[in-house]
PDB file of N, CA and C in Angstrom:
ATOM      1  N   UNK A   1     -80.696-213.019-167.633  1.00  0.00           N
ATOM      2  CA  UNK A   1     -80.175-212.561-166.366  1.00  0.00           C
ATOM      3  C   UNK A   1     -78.675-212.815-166.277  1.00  0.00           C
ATOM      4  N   UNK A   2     -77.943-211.863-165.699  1.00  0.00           N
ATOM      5  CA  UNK A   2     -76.228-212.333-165.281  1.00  0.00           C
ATOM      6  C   UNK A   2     -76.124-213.396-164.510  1.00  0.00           C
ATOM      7  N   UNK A   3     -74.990-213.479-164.790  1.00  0.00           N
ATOM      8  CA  UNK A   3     -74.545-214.949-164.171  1.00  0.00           C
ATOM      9  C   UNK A   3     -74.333-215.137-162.273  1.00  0.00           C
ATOM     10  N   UNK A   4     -74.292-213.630-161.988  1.00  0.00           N
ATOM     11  CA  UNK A   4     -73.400-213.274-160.685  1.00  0.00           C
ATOM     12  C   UNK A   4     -75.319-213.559-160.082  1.00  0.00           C
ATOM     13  N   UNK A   5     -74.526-214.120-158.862  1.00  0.00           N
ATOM     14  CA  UNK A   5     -76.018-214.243-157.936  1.00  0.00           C
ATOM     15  C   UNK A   5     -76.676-212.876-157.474  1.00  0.00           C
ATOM     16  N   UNK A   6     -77.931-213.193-157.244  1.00  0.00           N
ATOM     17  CA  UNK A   6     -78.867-211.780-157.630  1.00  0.00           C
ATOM     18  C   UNK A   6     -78.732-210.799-156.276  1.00  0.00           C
ATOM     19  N   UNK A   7     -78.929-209.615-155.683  1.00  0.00           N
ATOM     20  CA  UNK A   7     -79.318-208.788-155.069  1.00  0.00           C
ATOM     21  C   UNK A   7     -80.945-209.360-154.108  1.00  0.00           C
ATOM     22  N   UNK A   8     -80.905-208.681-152.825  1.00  0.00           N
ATOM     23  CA  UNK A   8     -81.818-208.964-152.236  1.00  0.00           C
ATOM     24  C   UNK A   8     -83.202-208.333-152.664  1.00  0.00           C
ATOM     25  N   UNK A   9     -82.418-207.155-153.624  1.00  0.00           N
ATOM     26  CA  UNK A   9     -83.781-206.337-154.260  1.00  0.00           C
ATOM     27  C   UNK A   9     -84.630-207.408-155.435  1.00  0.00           C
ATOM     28  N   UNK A  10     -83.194-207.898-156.476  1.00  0.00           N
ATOM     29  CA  UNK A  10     -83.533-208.487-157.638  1.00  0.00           C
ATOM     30  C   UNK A  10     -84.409-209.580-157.678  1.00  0.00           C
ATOM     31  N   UNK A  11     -83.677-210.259-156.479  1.00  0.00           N
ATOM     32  CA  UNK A  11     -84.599-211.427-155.927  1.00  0.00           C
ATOM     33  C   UNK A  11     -85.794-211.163-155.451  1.00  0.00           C
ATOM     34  N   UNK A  12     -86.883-210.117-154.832  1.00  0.00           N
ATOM     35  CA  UNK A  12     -87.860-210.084-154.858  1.00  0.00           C
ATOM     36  C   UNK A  12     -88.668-209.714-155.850  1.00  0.00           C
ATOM     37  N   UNK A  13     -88.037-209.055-156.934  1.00  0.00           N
ATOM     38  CA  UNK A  13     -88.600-208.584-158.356  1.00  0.00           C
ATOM     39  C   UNK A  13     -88.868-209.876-159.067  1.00  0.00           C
ATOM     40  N   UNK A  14     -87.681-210.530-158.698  1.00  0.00           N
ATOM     41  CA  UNK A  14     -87.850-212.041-160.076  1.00  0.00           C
ATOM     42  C   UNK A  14     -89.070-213.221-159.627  1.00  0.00           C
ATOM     43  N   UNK A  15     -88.814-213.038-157.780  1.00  0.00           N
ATOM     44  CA  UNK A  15     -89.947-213.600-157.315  1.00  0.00           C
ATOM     45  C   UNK A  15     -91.474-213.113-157.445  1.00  0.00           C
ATOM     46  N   UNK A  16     -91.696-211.509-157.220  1.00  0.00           N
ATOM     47  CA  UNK A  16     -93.190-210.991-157.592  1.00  0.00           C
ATOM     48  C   UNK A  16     -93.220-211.469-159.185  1.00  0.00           C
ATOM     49  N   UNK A  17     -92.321-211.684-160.346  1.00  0.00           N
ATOM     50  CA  UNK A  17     -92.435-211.682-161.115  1.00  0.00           C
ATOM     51  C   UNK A  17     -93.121-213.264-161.351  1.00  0.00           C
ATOM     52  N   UNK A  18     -92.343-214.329-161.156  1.00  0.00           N
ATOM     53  CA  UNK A  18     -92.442-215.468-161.196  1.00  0.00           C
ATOM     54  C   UNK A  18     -93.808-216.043-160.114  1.00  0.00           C
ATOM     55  N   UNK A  19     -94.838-215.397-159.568  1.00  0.00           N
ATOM     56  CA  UNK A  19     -95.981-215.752-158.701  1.00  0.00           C
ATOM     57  C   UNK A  19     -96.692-214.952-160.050  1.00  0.00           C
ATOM     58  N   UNK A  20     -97.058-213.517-160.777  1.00  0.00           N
ATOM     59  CA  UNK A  20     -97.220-213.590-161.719  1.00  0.00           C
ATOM     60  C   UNK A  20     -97.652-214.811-162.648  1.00  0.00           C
ATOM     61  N   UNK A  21     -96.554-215.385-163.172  1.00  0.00           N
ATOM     62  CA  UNK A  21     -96.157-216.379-164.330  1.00  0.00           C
ATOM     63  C   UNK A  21     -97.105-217.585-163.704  1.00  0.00           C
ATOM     64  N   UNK A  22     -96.777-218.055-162.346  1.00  0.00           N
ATOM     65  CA  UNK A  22     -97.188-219.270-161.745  1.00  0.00           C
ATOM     66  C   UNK A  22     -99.034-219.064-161.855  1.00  0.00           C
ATOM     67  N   UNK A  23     -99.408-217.913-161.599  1.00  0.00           N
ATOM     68  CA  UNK A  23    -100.927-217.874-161.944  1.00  0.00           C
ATOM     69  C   UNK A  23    -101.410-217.152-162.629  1.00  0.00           C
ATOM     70  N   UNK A  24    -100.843-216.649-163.681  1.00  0.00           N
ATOM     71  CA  UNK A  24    -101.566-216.075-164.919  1.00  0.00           C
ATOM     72  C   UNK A  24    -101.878-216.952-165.940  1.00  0.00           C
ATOM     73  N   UNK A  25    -102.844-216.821-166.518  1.00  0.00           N
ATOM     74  CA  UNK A  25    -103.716-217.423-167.810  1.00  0.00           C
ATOM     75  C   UNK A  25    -103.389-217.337-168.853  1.00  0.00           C
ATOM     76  N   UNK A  26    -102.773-218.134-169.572  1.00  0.00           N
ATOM     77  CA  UNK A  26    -102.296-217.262-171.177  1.00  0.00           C
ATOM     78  C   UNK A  26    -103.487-216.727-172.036  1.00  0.00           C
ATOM     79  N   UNK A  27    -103.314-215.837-172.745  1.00  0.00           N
ATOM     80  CA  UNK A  27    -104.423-215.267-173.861  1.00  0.00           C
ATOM     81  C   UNK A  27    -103.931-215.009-175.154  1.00  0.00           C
ATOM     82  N   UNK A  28    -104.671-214.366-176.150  1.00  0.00           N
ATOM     83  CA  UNK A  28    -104.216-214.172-177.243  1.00  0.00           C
ATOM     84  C   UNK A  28    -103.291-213.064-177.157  1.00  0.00           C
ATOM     85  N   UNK A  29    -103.279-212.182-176.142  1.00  0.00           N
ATOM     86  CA  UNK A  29    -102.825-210.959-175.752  1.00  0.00           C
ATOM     87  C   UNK A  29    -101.727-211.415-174.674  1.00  0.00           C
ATOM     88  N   UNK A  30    -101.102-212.006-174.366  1.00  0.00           N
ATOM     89  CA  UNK A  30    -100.441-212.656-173.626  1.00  0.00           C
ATOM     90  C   UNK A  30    -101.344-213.274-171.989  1.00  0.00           C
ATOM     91  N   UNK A  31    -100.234-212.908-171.336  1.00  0.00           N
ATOM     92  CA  UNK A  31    -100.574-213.334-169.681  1.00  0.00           C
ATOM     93  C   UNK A  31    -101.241-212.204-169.121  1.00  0.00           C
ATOM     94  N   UNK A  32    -102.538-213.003-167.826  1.00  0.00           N
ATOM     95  CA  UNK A  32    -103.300-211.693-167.096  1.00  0.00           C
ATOM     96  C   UNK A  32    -103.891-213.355-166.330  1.00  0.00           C
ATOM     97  N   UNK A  33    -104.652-212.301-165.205  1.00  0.00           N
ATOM     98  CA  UNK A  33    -104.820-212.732-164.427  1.00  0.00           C
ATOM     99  C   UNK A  33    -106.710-212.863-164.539  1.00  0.00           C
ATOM    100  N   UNK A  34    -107.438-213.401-164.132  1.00  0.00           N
ATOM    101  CA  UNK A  34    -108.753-213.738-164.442  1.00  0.00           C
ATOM    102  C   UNK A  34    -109.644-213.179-162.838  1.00  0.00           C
ATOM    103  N   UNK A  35    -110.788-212.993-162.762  1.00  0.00           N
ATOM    104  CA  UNK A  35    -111.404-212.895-161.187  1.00  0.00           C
ATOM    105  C   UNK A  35    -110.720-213.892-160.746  1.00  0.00           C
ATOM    106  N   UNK A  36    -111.301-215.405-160.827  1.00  0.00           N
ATOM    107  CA  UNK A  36    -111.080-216.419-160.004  1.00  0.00           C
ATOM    108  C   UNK A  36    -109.318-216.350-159.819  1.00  0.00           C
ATOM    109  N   UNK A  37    -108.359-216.598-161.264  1.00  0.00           N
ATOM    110  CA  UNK A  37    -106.999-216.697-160.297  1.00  0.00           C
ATOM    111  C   UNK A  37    -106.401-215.454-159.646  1.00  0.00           C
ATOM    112  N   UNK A  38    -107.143-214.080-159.650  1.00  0.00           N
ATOM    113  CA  UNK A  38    -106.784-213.603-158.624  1.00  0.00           C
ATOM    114  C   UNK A  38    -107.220-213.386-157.671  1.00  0.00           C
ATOM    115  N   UNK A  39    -108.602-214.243-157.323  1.00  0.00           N
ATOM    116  CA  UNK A  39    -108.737-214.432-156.074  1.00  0.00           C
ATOM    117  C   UNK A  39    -107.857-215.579-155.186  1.00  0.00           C
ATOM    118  N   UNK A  40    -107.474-216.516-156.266  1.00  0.00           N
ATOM    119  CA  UNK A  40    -106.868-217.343-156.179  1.00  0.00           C
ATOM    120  C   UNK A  40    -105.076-217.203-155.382  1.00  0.00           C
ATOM    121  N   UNK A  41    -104.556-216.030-156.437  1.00  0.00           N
ATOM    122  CA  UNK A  41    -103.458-215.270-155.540  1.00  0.00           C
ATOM    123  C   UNK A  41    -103.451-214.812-154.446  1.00  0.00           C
ATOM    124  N   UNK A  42    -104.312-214.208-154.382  1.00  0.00           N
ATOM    125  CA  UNK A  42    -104.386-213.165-153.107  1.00  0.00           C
ATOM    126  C   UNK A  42    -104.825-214.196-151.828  1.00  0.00           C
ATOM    127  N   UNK A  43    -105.454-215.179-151.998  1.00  0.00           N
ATOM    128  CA  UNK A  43    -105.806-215.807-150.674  1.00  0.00           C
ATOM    129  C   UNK A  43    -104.508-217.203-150.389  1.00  0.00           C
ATOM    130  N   UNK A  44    -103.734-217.206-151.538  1.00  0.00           N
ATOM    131  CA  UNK A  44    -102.589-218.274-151.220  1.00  0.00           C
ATOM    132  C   UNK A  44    -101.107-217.125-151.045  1.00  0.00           C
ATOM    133  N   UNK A  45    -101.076-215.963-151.259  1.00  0.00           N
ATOM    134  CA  UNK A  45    -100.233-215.066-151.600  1.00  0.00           C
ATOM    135  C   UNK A  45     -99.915-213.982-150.839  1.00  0.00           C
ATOM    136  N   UNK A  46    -100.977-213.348-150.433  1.00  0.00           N
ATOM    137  CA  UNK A  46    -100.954-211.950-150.061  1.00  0.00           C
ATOM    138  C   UNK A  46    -102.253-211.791-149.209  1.00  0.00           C
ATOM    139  N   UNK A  47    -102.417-213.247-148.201  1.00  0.00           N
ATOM    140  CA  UNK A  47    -103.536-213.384-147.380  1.00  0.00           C
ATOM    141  C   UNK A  47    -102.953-212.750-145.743  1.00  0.00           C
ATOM    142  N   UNK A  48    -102.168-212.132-145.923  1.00  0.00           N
ATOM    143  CA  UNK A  48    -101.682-210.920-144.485  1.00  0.00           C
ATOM    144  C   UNK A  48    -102.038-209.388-144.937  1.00  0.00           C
ATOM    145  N   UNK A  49    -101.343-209.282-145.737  1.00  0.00           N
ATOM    146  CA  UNK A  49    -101.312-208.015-146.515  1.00  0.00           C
ATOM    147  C   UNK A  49    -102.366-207.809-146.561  1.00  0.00           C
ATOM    148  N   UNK A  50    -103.433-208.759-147.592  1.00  0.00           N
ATOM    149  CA  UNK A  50    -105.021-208.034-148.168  1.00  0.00           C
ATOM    150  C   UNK A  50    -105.652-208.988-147.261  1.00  0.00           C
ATOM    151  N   UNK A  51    -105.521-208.920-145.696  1.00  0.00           N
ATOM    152  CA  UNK A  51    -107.044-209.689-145.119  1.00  0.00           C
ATOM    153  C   UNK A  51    -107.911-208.536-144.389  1.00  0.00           C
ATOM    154  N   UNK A  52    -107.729-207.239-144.856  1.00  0.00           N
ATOM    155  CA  UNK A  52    -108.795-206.919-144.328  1.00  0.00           C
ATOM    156  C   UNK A  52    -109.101-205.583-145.638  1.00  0.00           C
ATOM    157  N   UNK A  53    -108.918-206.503-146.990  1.00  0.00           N
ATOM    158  CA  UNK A  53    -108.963-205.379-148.074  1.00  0.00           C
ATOM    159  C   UNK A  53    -111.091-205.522-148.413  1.00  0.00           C
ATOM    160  N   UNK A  54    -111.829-205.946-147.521  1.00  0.00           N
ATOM    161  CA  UNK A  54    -113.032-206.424-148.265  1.00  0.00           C
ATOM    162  C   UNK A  54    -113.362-207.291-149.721  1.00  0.00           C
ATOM    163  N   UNK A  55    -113.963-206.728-149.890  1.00  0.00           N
ATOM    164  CA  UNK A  55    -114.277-207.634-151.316  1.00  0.00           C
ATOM    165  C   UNK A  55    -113.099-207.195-152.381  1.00  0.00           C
ATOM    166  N   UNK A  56    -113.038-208.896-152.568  1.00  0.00           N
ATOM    167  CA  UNK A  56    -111.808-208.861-153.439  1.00  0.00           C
ATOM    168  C   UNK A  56    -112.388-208.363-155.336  1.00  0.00           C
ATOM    169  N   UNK A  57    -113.670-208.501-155.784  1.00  0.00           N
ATOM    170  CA  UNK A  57    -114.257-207.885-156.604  1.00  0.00           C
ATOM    171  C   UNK A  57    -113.830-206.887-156.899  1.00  0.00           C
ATOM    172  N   UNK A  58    -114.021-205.888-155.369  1.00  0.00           N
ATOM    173  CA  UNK A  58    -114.163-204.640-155.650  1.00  0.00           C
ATOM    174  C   UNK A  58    -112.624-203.935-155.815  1.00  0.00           C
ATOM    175  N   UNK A  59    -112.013-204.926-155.133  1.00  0.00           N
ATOM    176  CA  UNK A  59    -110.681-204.971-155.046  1.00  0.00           C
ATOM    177  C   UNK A  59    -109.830-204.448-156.720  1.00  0.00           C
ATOM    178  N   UNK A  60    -110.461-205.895-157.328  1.00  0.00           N
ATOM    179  CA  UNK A  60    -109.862-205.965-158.373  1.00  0.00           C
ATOM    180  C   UNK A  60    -110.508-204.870-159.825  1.00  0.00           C
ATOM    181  N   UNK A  61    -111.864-204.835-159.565  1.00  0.00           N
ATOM    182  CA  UNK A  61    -112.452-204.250-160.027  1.00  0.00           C
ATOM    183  C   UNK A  61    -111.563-202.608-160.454  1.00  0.00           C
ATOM    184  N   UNK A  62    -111.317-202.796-159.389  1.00  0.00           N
ATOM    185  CA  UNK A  62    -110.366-200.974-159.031  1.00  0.00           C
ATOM    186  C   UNK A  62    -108.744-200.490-159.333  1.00  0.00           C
ATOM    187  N   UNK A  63    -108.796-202.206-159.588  1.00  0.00           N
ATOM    188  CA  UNK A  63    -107.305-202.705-160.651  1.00  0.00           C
ATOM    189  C   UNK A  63    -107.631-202.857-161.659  1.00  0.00           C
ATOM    190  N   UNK A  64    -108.514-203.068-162.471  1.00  0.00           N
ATOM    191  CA  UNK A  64    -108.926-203.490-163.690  1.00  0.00           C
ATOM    192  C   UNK A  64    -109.700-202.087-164.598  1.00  0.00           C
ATOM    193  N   UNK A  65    -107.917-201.269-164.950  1.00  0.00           N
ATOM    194  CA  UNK A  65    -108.052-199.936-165.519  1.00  0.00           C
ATOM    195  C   UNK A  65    -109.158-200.326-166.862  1.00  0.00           C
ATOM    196  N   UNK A  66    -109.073-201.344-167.980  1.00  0.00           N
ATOM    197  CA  UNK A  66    -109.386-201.245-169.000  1.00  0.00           C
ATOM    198  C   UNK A  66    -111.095-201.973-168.889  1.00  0.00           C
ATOM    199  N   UNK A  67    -111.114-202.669-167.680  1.00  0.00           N
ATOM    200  CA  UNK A  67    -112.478-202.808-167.485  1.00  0.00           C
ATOM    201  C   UNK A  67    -112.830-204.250-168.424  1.00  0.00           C
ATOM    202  N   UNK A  68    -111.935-204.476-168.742  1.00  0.00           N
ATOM    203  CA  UNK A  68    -111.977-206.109-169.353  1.00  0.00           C
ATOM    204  C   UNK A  68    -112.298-207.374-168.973  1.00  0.00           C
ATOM    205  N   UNK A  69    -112.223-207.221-167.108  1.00  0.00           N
ATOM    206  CA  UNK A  69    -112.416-208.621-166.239  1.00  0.00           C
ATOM    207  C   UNK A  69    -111.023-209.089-166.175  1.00  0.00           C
ATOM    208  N   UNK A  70    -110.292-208.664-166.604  1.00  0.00           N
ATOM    209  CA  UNK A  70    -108.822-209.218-166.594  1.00  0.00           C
ATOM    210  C   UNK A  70    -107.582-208.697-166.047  1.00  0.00           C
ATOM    211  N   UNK A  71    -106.688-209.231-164.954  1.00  0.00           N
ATOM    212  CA  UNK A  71    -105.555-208.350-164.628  1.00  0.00           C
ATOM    213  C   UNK A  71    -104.272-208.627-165.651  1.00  0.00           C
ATOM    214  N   UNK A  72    -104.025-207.425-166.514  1.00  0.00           N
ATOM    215  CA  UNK A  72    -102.547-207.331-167.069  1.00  0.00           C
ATOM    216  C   UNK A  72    -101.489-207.108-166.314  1.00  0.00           C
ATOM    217  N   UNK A  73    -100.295-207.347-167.211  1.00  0.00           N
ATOM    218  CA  UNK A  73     -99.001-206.857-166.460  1.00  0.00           C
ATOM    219  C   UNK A  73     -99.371-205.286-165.891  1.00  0.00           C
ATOM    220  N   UNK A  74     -99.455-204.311-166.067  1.00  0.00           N
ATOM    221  CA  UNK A  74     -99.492-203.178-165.911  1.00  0.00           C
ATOM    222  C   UNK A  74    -100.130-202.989-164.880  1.00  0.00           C
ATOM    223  N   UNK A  75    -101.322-203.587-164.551  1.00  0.00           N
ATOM    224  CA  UNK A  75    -102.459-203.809-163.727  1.00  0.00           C
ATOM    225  C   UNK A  75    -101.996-204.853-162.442  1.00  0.00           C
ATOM    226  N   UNK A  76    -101.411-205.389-162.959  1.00  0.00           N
ATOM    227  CA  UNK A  76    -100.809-206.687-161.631  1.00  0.00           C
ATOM    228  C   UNK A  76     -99.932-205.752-160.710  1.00  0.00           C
ATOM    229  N   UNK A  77     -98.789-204.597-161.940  1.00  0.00           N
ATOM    230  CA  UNK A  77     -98.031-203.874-161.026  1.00  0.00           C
ATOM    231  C   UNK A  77     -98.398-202.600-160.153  1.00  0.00           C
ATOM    232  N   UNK A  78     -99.958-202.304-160.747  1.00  0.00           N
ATOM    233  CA  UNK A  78    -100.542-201.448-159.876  1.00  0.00           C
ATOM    234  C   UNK A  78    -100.824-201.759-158.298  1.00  0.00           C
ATOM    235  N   UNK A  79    -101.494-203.191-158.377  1.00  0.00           N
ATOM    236  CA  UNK A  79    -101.847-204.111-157.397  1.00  0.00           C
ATOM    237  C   UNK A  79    -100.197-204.088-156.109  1.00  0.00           C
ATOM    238  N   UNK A  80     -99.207-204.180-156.735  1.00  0.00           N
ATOM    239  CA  UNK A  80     -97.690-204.341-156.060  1.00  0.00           C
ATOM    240  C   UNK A  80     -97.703-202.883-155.615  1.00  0.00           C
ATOM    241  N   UNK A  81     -97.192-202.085-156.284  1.00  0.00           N
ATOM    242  CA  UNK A  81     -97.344-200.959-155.987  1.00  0.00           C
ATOM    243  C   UNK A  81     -98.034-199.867-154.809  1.00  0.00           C
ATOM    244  N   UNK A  82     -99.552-200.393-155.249  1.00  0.00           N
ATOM    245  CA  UNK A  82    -100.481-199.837-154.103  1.00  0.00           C
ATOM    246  C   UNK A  82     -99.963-200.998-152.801  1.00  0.00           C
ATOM    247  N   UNK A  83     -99.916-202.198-153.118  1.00  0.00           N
ATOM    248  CA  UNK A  83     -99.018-202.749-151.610  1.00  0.00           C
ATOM    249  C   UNK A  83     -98.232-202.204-150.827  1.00  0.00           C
ATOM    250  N   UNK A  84     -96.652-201.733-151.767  1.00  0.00           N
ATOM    251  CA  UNK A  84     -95.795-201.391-151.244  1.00  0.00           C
ATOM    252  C   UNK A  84     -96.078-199.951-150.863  1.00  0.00           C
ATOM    253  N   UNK A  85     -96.869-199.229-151.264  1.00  0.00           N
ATOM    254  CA  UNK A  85     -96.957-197.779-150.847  1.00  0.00           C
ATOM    255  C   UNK A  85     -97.558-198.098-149.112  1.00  0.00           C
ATOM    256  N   UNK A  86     -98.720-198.613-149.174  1.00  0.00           N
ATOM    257  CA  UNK A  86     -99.219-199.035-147.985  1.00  0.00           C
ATOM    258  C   UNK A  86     -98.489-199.622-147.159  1.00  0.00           C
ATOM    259  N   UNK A  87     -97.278-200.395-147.747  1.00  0.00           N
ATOM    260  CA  UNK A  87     -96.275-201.069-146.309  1.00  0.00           C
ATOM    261  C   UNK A  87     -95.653-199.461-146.140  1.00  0.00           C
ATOM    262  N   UNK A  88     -95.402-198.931-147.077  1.00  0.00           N
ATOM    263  CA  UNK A  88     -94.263-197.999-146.579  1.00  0.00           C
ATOM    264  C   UNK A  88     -94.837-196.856-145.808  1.00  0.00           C
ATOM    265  N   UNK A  89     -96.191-196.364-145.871  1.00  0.00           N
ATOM    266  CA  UNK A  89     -96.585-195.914-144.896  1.00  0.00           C
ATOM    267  C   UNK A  89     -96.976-196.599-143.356  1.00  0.00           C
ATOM    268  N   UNK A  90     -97.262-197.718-143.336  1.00  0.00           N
ATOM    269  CA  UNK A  90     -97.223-198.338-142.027  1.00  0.00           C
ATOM    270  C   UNK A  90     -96.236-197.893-141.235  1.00  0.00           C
ATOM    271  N   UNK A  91     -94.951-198.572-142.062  1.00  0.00           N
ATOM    272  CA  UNK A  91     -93.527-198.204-141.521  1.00  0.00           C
ATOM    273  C   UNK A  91     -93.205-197.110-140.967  1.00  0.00           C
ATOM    274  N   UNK A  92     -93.803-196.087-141.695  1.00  0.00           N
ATOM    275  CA  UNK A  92     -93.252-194.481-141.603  1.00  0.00           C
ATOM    276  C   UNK A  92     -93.991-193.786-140.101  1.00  0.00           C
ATOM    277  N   UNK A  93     -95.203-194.640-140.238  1.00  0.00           N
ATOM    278  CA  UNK A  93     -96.311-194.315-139.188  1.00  0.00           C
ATOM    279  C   UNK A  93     -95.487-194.784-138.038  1.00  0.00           C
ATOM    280  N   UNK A  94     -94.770-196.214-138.063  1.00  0.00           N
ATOM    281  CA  UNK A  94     -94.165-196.426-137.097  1.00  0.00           C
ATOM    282  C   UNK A  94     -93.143-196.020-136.505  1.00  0.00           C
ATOM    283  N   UNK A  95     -92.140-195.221-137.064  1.00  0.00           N
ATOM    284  CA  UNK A  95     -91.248-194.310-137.054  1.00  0.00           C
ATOM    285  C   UNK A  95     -91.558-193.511-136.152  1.00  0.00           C
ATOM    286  N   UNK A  96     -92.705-192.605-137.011  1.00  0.00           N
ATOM    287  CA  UNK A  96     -92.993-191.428-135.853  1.00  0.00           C
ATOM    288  C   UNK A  96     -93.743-191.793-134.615  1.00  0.00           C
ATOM    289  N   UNK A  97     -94.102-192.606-134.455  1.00  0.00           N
ATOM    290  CA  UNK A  97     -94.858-192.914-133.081  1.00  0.00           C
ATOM    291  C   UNK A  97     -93.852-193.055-132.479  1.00  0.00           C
ATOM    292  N   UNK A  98     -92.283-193.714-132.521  1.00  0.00           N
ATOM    293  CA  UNK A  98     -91.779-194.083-131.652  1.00  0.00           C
ATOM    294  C   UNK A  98     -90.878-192.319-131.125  1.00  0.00           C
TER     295      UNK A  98
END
């Protein structure tokens, strides 16, 4: 990383990145996330966001493209992704109502 202090964007990238790192599992295949530590995330993490996502199974289940039981990088950023799409429609919803 540069030396110059980060952006308000960068800083939430390095942070989603680093909650990642803090609860992923190492493997032979690198880092992913397991059922338990991502149930584990989501209820210390993203317990506003996903409290009314139902079962977190099914949740993950629906993240878990390769069907392995395991969340990868790729798969973790699906999980972000489908977040941020969903904040950004909230937002947008809120827009036009007003």
């Amino acid at each position: 990383m540069a030396a110059e202090p980060l952006t308000e964007m960068e800083e939430a990238i390095e942070t989603t990145m680093d909650k990642l790192h803090t609860y992923a599992v190492r493997g032979d295949w690198g880092f992913y996330l397991s059922f338990k530590v991502f149930k584990k995330l989501v209820n210390q993490e993203l317990l506003h966001i996903l409290k009314d996502v139902g079962s977190l199974d099914e949740k993950m289940k629906s993240l878990d493209m390769n069907q392995d039981l395991e969340l990868n990088f790729n798969e973790y950023w699906r999980l972000i992704g489908k977040l941020a799409k969903a904040m950004w429609e909230e937002k947008f919803l809120e827009v036009l109502q007003k």
